[in-house]
Protein backbone atom coordinates (compact mmCIF):
# COMPACT_ATOMS: atom_id res chain seq x y z
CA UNK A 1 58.88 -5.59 42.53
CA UNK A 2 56.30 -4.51 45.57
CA UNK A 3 53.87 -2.12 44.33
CA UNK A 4 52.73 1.52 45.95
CA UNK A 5 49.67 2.60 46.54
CA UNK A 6 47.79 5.64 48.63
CA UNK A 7 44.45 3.91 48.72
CA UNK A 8 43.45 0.44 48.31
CA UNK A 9 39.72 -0.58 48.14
CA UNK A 10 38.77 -4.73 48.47
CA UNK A 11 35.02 -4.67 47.01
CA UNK A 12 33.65 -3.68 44.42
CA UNK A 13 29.46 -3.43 45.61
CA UNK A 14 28.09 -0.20 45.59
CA UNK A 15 30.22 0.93 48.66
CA UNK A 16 33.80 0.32 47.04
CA UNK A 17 32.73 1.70 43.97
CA UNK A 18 31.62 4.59 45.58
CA UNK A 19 34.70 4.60 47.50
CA UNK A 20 36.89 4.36 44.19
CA UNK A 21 35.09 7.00 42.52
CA UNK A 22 35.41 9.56 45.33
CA UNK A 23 39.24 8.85 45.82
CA UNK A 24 40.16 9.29 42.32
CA UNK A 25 38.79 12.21 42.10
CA UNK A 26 40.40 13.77 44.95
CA UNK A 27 43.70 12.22 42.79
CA UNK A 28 44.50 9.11 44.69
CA UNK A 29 44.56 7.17 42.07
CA UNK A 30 43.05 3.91 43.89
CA UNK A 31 43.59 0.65 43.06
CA UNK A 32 40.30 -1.93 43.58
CA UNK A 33 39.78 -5.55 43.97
CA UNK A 34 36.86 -6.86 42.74
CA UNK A 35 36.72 -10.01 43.93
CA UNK A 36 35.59 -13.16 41.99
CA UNK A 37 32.03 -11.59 41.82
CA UNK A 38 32.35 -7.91 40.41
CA UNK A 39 29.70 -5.86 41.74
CA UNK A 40 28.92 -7.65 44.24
CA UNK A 41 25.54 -9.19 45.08
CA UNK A 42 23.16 -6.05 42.88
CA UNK A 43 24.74 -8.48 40.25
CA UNK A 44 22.43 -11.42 40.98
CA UNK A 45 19.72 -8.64 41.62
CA UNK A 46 16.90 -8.24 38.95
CA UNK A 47 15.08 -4.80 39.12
CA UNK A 48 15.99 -2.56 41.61
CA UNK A 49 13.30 0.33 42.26
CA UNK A 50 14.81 1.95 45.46
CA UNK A 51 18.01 3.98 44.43
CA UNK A 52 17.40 7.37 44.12
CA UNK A 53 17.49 8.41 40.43
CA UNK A 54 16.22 5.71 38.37
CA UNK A 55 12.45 6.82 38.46
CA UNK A 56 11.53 3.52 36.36
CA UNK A 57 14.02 1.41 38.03
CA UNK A 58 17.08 -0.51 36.92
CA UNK A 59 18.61 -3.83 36.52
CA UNK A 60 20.68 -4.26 39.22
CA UNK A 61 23.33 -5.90 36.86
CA UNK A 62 23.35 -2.52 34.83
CA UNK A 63 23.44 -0.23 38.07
CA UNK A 64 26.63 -1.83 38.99
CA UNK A 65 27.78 -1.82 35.40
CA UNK A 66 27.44 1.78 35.30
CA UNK A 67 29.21 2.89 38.94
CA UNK A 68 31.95 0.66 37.24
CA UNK A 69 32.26 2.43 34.50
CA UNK A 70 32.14 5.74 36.10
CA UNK A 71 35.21 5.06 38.53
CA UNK A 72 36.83 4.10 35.67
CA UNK A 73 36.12 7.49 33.91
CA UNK A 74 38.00 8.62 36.78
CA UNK A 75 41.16 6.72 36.29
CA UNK A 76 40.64 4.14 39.14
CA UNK A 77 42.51 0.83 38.01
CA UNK A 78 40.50 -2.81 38.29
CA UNK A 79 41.58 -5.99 39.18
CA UNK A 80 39.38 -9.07 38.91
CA UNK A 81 41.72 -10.80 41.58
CA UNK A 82 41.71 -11.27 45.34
CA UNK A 83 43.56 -10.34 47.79
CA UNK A 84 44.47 -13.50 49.74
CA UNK A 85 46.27 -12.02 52.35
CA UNK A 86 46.98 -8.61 54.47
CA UNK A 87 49.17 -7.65 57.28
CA UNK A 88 47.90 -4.51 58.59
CA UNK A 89 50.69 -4.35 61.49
CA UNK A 90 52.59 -1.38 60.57
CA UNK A 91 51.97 1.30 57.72
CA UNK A 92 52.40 1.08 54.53
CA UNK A 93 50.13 -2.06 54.92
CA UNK A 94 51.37 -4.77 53.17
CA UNK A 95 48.52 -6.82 50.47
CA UNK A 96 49.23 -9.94 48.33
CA UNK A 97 46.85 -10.68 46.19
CA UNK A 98 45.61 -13.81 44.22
CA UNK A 99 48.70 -13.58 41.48
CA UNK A 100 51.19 -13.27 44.27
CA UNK A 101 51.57 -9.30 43.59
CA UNK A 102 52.72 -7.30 46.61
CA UNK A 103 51.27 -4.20 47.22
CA UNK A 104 52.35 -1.62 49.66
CA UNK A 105 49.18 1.06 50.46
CA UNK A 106 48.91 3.82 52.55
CA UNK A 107 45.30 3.18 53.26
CA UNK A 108 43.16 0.61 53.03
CA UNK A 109 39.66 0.68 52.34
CA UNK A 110 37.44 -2.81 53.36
CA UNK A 111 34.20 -3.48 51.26
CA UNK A 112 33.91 -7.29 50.99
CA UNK A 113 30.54 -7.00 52.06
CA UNK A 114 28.29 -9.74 53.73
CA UNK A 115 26.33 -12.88 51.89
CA UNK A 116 23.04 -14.16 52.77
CA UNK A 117 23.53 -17.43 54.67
CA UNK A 118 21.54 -20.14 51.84
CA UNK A 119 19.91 -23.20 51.96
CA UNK A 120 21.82 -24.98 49.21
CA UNK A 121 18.96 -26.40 47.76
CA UNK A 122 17.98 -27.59 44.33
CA UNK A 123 16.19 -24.30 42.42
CA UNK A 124 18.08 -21.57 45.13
CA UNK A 125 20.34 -20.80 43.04
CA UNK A 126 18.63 -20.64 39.52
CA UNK A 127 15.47 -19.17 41.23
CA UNK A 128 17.85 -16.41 43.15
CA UNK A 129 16.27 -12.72 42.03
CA UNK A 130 13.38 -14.32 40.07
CA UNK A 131 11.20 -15.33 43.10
CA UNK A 132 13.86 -16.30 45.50
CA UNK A 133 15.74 -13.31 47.68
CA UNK A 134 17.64 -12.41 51.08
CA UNK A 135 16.03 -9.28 51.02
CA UNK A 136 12.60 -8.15 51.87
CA UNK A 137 12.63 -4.25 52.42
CA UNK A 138 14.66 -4.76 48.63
CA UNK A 139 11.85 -6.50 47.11
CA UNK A 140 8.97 -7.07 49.01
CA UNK A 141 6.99 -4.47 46.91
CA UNK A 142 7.31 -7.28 44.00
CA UNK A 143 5.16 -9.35 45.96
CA UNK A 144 1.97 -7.30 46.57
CA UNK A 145 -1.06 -9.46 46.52
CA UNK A 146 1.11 -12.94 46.31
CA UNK A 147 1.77 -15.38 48.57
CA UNK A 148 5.42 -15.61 49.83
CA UNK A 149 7.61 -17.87 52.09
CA UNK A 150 10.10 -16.94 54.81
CA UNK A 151 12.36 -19.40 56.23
CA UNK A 152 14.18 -18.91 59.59
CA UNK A 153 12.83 -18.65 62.85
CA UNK A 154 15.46 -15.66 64.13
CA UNK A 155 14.52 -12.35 64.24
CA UNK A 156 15.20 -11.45 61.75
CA UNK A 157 12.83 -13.92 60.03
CA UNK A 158 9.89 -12.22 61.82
CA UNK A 159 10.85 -9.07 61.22
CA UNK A 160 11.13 -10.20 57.70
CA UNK A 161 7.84 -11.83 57.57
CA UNK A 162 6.38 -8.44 59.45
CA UNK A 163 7.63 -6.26 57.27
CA UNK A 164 6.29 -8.44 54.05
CA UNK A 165 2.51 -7.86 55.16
CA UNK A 166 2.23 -4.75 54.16
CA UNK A 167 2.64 -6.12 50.50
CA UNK A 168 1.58 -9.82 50.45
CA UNK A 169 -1.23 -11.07 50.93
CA UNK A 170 -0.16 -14.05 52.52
CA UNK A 171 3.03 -14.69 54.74
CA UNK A 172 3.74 -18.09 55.55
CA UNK A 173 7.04 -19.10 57.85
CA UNK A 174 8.65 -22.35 57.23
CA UNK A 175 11.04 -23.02 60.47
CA UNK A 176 12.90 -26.54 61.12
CA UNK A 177 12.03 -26.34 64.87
CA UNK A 178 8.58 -26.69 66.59
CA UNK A 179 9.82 -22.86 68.63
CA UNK A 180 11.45 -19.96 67.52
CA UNK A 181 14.59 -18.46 68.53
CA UNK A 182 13.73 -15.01 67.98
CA UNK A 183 12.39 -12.56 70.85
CA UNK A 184 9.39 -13.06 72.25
CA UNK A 185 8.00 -9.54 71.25
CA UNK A 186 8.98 -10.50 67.96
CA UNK A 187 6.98 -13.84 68.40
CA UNK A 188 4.40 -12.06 70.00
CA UNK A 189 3.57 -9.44 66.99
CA UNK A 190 4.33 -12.62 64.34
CA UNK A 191 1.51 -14.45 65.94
CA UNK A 192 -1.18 -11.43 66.52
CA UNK A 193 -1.29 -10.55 61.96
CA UNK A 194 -3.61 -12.15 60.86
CA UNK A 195 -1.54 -12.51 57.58
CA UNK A 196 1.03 -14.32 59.15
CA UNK A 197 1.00 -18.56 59.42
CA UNK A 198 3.34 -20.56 60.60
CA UNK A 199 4.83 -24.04 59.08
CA UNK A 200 6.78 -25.77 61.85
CA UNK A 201 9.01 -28.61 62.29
CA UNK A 202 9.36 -28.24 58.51
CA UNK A 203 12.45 -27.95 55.66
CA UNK A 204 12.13 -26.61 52.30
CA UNK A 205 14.00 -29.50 50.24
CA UNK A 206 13.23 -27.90 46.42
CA UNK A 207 12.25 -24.67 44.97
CA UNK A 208 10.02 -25.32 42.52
CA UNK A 209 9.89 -23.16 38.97
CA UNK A 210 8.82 -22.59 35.58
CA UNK A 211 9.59 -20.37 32.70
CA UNK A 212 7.21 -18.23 30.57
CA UNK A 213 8.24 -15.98 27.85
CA UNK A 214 11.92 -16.50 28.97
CA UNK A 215 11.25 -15.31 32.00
CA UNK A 216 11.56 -17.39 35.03
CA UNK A 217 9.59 -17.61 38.02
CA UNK A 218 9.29 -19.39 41.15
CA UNK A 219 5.60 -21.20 41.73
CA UNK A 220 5.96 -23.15 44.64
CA UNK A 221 7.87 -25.14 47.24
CA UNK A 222 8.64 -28.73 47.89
CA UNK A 223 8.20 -29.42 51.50
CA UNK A 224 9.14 -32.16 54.09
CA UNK A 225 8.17 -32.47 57.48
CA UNK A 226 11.14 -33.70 59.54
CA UNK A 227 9.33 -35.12 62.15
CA UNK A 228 7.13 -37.65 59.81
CA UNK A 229 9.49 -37.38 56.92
CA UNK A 230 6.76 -36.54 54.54
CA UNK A 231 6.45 -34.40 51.98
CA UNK A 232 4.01 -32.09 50.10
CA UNK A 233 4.19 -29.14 47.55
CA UNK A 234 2.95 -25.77 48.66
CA UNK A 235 2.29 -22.77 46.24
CA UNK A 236 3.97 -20.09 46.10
CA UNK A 237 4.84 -16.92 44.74
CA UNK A 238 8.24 -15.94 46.34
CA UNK A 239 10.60 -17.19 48.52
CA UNK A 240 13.03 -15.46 50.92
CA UNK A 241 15.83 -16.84 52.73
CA UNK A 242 15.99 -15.16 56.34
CA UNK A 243 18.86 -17.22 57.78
CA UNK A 244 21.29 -14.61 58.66
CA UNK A 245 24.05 -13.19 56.85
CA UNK A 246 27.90 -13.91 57.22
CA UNK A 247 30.24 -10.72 56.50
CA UNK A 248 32.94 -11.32 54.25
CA UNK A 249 35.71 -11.11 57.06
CA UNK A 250 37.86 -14.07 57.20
CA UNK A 251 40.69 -12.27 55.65
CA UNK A 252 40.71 -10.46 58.53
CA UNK A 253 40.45 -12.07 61.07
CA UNK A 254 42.98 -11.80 63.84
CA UNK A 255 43.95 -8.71 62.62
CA UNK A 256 41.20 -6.38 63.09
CA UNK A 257 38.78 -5.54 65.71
CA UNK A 258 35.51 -7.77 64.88
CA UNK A 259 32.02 -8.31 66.78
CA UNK A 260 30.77 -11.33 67.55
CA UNK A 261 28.66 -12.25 64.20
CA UNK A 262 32.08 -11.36 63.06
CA UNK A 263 30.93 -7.95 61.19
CA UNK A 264 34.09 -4.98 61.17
CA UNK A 265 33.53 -2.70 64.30
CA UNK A 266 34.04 1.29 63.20
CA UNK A 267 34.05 4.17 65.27
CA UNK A 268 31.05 6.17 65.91
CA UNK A 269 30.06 9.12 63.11
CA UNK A 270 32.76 7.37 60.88
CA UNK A 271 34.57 4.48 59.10
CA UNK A 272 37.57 4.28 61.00
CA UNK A 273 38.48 0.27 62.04
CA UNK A 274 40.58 0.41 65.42
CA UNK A 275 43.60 0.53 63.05
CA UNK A 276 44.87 3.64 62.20
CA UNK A 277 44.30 3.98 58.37
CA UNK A 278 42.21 1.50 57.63
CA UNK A 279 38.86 1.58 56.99
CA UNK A 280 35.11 -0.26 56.12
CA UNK A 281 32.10 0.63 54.58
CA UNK A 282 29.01 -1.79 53.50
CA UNK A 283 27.45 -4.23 54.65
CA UNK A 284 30.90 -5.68 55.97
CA UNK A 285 30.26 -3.22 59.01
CA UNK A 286 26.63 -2.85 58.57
CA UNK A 287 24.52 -6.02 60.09
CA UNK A 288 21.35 -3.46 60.37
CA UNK A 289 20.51 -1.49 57.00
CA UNK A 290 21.79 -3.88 54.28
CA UNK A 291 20.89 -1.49 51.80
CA UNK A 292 22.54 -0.43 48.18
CA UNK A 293 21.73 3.33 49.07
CA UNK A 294 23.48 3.18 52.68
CA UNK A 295 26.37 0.82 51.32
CA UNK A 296 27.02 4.01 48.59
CA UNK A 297 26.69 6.16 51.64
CA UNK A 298 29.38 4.53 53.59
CA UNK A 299 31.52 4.02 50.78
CA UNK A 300 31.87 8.13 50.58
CA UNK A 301 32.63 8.48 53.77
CA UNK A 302 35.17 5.98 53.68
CA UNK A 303 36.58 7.97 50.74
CA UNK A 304 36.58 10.96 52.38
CA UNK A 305 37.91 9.56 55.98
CA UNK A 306 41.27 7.83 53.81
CA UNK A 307 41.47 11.25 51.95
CA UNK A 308 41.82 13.11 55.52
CA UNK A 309 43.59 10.78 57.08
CA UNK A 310 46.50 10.52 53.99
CA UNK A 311 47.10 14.55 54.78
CA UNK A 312 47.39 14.18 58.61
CA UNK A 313 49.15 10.88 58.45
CA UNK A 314 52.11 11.23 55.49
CA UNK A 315 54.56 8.27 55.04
């Protein structure tokens, strides 16, 4: 037998978890999918020093623990399952999900998020939030003093790098081309810091580790130049991957209104998707902040958009 539901949230970062907690307590009793990683990617964070309230930081593992537990409080029901398909024609929109349950919502709130395009490299993924990241306004303070890595040659790999000066002391960009594709002012400001090299013509093959005190930590990078196919080991400190990021849309494709990187397209001052009802928060819509503190944000106002639009719009 279909199932009913007022809200539905896919997602369960910090924006559908927000979303979850402010629709249950206006008494929607929401129903979230969380996806085969719960949480989101804070759960392969380490420390996370830049959300407001956590003066001595917090484990981004336990941050996302603890909005979990907190929609729960509030009576919002969790499913570790996927959706696997939507049909968003016609209201009640109509969900099946990963053990063939049919669900019937009146809203629908998207927060699948976006994941940080990887290498897919020996020592990526066991070096991922212990040297290695996606993210430098996240955790570039980490690295003050230390030498770091950026690979891409978009711009946002300069702005990366950029932006990674003010705590390194040493920014060098690995890029598999001898030319960028980013901007030229963006090339242009790269090229004028003085903290700022460049490694062309060049692919990371392995992240190189070690452990101390059961801690791990990246120390370095195995190199090879693709034009002489040699290779060399360069130190390091940290690592971050600045190849783009690909939303978490193809669900959705076809069916709702998408940009060309393929990111959700709301409405201006709001969360609304060009369907009536539905609607995305998080870095599934947001390509520019990427940030736990704006995906929270978002995820409220998503709540509070479906929460409107439920009393104007009743089935």
């Amino acid at each position: 037998m279909a199932e009913k539901r007022r809200v539905v949230i896919i997602g369960s970062g910090p924006a559908g978890l927000t979303a979850a907690l402010y629709t249950s307590r206006a008494n929607l009793h929401p129903l979230l999918y969380e996806g085969l990683q719960p949480g989101g990617q804070l759960t392969i964070t380490t420390e996370v020093e830049n959300f407001p309230g956590f003066e001595n930081g917090i484990m981004g593992p336990e941050l996302m623990d603890n909005m979990r537990k907190q929609a729960k409080k509030f009576a919002t029901e969790l499913r570790t399952q996927e959706i696997i398909s939507v049909d968003l024609s016609k209201r009640p929109f109509r969900l099946i999900d990963s053990n063939n349950n049919e669900i019937f919502t009146e809203t629908l709130i998207i927060a699948t998020g976006a994941s940080a395009k990887l290498l897919d490299i020996p020592g990526e993924k066991q070096y991922m939030g212990y040297g290695v990241s996606a993210c430098a306004t996240c955790d570039g303070f980490f690295y003050r003093g230390l030498k770091v890595l950026v690979v891409g040659g978009g711009d946002t790999a300069m702005e990366e790098a950029d932006f990674l000066t003010k705590f390194a002391s040493e920014v060098l960009i690995v890029h598999r081309r001898n030319e960028f594709r980013a901007s030229k002012i963006m090339q242009n400001k790269v090229k004028a810091n003085k903290k700022i090299a460049l490694l062309l013509d060049s692919v990371i093959e392995e992240i190189l580790g070690d452990v101390k005190d059961g801690r791990k930590f990246v120390v370095g990078a195995k190199i090879k130049n693709v034009k002489s196919n040699q290779t060399s080991e360069i130190k390091c400190d940290g690592i971050f991957m600045a190849i783009g990021h690909q939303p978490n849309t193809s669900l959705f494709k076809g069916s709702i209104e998408l940009d060309n990187e393929g990111y959700i397209i709301t409405k201006a001052k709001s969360t609304a998707t060009n369907i009536p009802g539905v609607f995305a928060c998080g870095d599934v819509q947001d390509h520019h902040y990427r940030q736990a503190i704006s995906a929270a944000g978002s995820g409220c106002m998503a709540a509070i958009d479906a929460e409107k639009f439920i009393d104007n719009n009743p089935l």
